[in-house]
Protein backbone atom coordinates (compact mmCIF):
# COMPACT_ATOMS: atom_id res chain seq x y z
CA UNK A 1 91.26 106.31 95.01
CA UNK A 2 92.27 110.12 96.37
CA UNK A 3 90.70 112.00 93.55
CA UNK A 4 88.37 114.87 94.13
CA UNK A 5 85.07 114.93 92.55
CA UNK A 6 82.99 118.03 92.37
CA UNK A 7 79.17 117.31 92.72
CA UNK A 8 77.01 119.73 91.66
CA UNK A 9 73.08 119.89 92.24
CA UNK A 10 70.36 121.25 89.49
CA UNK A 11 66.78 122.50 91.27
CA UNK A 12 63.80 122.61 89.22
CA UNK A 13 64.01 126.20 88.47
CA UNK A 14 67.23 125.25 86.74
CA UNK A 15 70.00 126.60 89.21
CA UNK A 16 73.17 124.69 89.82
CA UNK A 17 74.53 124.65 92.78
CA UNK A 18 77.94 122.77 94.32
CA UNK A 19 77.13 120.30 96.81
CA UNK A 20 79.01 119.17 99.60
CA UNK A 21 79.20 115.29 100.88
CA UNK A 22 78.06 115.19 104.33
CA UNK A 23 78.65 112.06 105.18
CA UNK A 24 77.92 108.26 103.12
CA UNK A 25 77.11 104.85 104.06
CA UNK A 26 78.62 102.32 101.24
CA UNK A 27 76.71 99.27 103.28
CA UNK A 28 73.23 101.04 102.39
CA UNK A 29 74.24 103.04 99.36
CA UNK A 30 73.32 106.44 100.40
CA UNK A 31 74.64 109.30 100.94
CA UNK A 32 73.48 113.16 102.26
CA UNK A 33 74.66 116.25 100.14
CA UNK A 34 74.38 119.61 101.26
CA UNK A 35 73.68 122.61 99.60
CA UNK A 36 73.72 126.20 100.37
CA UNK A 37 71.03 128.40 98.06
CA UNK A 38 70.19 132.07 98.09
CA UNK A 39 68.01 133.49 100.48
CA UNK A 40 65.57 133.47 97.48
CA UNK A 41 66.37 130.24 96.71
CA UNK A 42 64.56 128.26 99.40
CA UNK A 43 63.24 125.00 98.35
CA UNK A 44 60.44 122.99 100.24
CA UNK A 45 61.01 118.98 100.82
CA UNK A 46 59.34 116.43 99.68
CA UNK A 47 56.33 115.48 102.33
CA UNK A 48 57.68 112.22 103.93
CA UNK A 49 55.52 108.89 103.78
CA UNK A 50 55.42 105.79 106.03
CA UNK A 51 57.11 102.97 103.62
CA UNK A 52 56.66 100.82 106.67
CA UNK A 53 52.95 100.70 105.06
CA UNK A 54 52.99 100.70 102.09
CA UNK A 55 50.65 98.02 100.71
CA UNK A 56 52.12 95.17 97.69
CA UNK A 57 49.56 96.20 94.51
CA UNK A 58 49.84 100.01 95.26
CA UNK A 59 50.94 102.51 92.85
CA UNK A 60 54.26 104.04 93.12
CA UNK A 61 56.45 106.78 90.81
CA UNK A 62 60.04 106.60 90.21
CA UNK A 63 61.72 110.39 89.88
CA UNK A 64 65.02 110.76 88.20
CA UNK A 65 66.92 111.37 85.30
CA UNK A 66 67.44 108.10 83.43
CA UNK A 67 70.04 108.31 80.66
CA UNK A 68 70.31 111.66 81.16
CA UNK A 69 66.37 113.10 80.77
CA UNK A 70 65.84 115.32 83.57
CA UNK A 71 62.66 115.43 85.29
CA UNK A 72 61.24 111.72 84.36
CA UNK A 73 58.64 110.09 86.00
CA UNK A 74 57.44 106.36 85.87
CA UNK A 75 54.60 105.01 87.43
CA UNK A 76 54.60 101.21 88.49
CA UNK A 77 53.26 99.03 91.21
CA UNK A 78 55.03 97.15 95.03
CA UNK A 79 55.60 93.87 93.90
CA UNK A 80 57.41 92.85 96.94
CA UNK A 81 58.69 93.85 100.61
CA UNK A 82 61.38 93.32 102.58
CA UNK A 83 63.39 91.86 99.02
CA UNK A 84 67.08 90.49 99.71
CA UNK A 85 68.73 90.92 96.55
CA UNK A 86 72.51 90.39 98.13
CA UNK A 87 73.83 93.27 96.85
CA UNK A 88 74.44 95.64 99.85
CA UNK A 89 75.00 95.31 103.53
CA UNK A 90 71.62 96.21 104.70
CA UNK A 91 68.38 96.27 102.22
CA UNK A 92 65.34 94.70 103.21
CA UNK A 93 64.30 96.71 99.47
CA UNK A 94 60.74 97.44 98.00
CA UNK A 95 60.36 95.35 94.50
CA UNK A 96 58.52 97.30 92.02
CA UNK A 97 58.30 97.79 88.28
CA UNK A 98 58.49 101.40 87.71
CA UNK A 99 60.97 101.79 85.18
CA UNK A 100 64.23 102.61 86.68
CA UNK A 101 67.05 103.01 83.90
CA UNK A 102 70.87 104.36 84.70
CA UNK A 103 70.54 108.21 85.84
CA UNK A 104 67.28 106.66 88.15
CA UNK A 105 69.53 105.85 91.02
CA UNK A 106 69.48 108.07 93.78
CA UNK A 107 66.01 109.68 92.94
CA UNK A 108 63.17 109.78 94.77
CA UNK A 109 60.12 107.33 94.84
CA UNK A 110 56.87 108.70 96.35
CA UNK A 111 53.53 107.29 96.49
CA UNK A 112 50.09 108.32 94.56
CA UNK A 113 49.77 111.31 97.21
CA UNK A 114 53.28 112.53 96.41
CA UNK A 115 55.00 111.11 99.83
CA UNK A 116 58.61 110.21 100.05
CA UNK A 117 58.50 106.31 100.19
CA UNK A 118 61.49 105.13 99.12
CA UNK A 119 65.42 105.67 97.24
CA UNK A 120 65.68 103.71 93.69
CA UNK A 121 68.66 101.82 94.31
CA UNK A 122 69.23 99.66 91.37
CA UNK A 123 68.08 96.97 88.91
CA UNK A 124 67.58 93.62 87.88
CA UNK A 125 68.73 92.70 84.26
CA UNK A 126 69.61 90.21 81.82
CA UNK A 127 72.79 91.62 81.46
CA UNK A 128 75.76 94.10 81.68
CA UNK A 129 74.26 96.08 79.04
CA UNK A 130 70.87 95.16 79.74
CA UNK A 131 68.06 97.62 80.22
CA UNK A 132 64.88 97.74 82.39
CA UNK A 133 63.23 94.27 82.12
CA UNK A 134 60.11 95.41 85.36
CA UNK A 135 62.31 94.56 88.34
CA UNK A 136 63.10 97.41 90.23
CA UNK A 137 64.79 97.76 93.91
CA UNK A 138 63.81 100.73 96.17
CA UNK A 139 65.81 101.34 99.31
CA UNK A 140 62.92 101.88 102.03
CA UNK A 141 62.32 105.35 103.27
CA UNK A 142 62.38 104.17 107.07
CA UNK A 143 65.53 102.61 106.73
CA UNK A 144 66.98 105.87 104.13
CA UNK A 145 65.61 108.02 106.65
CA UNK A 146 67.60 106.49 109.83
CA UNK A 147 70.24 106.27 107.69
CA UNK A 148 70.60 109.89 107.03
CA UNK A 149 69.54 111.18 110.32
CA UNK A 150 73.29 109.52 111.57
CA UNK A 151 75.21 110.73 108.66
CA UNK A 152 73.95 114.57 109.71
CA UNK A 153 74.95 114.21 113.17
CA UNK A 154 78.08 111.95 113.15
CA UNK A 155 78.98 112.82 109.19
CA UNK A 156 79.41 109.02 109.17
CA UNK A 157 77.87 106.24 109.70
CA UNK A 158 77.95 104.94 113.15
CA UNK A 159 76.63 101.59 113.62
CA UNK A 160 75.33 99.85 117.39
CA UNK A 161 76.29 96.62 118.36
CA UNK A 162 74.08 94.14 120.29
CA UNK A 163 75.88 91.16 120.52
CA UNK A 164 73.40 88.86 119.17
CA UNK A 165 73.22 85.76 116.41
CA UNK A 166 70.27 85.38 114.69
CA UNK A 167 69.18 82.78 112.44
CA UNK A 168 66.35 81.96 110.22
CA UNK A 169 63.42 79.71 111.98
CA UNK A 170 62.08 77.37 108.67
CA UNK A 171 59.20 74.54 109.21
CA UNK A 172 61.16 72.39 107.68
CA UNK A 173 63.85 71.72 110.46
CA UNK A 174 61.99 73.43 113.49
CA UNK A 175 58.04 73.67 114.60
CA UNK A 176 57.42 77.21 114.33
CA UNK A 177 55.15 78.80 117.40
CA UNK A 178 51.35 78.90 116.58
CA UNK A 179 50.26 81.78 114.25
CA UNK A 180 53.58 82.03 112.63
CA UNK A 181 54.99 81.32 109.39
CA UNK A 182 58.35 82.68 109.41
CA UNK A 183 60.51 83.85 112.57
CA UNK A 184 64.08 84.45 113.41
CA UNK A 185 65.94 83.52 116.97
CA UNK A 186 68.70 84.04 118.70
CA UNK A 187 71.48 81.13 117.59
CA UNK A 188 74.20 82.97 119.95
CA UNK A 189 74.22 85.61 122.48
CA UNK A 190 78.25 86.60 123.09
CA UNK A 191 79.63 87.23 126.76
CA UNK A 192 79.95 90.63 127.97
CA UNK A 193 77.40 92.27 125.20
CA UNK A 194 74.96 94.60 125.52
CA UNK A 195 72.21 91.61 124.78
CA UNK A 196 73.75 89.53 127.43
CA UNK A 197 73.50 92.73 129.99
CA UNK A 198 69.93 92.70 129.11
CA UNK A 199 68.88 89.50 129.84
CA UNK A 200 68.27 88.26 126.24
CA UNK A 201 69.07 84.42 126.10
CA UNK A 202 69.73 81.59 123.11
CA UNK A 203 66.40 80.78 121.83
CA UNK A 204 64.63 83.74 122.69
CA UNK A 205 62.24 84.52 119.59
CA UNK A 206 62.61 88.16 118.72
CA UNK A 207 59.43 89.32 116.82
CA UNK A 208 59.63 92.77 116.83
CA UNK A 209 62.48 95.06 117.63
CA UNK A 210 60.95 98.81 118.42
CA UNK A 211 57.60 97.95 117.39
CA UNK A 212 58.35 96.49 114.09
CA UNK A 213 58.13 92.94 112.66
CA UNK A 214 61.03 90.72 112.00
CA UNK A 215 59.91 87.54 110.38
CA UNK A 216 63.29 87.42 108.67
CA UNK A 217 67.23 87.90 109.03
CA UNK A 218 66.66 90.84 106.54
CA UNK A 219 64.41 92.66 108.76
CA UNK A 220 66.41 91.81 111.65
CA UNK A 221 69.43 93.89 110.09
CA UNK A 222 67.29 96.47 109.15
CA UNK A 223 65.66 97.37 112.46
CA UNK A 224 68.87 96.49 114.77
CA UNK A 225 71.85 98.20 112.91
CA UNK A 226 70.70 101.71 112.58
CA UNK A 227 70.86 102.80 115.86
CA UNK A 228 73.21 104.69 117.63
CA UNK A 229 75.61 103.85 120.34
CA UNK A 230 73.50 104.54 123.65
CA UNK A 231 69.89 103.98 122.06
CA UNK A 232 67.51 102.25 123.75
CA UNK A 233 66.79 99.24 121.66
CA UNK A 234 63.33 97.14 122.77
CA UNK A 235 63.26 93.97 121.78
CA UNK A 236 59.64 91.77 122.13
CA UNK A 237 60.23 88.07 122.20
CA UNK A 238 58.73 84.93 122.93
CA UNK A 239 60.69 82.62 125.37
CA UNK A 240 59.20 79.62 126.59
CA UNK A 241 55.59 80.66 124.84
CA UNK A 242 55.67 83.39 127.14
CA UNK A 243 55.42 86.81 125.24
CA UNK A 244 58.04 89.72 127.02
CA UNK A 245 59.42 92.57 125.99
CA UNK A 246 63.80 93.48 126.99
CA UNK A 247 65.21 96.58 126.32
CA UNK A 248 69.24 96.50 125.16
CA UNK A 249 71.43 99.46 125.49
CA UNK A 250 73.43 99.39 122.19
CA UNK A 251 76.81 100.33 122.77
CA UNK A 252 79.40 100.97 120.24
CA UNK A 253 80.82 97.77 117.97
CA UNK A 254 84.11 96.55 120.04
CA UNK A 255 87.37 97.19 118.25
CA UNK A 256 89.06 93.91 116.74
């Protein structure tokens, strides 16, 4: 709305210092600050984790200020990956009941070891001025991560385009390939795209993109909109029950 907010960041030690906005991404909910301490004011990161592995039963802690206490930790369990809550853009969110309260958003959630895992995001409730009721939604560190590496370099967020499709394989209206329960094709493949250029065709199975999964239209998203125009993208499909592998240049999206 044009006003100017000043954002200020408090350290451990109890320092305040003014923070600028590198760059944000409303379709994840994140954003990068930047801060500038003293030379004696150096501060070490948290040690990143793999949320890509992160097993549904294991323990988790939520760090943040809810309503205002600073320095609060909750401990919970992963309920659930790759939750679509439709809330944002992109989520693909870790489910978990560490309590995460208004002042949570935005902190950190790390694993038993103390590794970065995830971003609390927000929560489900049984109302506007409901509380914590045990459902919890963390924004994925691999995704956060990716996420922020393109804000730093672009100080926005600069999405690829592929020029594919997808849709949702279900038993119910299509035989699913042996040995899976859950896959996602390509409906539509769009003339002149970088998917097209690559060779990738309607029907093609796409069950990984870069090495990762994509059972669903959430991980899909996830895995093929934070690249960067010029990436390689490598897709590994199944076409014909033949297993191959296509790489797509992403290129930027084209301007409507």
């Amino acid at each position: 709305d044009g006003r100017k907010v000043q954002i200020g960041v408090m350290t451990h030690d109890g320092r305040t210092y003014e923070a600028k906005v590198v760059g944000a991404d409303p379709n994840t909910d994140l954003a990068v600050l930047k801060i500038q301490p003293p030379a004696n004011g150096t501060y070490r990161p948290l040690e990143p984790g793999d949320s890509d592995r992160l097993r549904i039963g294991e323990f988790v802690v939520a760090l943040g200020a809810p309503l205002g206490l600073e320095r609060t930790a909750t401990l919970g369990i992963v309920s659930q990956k790759g939750r679509n809550i439709g809330k944002l853009t992109f989520e693909s969110m870790i489910q978990t009941d560490a309590s995460i309260n208004p002042g949570s958003s935005g902190g950190p959630v790390v694993d038993v070891d103390g590794r970065w895992i995830g971003v609390s995001v927000m929560i489900e409730t049984t109302g506007d001025d409901g509380g914590n009721v045990g459902i919890g939604f963390v924004m994925p560190s691999s995704l956060a991560r990716r996420v922020s590496e393109i804000l730093v370099r672009h100080g926005q967020m600069v999405r690829s385009y592929i020029g594919i499709a997808p849709e949702q394989m279900t038993p119910d209206s299509t035989p699913l390939p042996a040995g899976l329960k859950e896959a996602v094709r390509i409906a539509r493949v769009l003339d002149g795209s970088p998917a097209a250029v690559a060779g990738l065709k309607v029907g093609d199975i796409v069950l990984k993109i870069d090495g990762h999964p994509t059972p669903t239209l959430q991980e899909i998203k996830k895995y093929m909109h934070t690249h960067e125009p010029g990436n390689k993208v490598r897709f590994e499909i199944l076409r014909d029950g033949q297993q191959m592998t296509v790489e797509v240049i992403a290129s930027r999206p084209p301007q409507h």
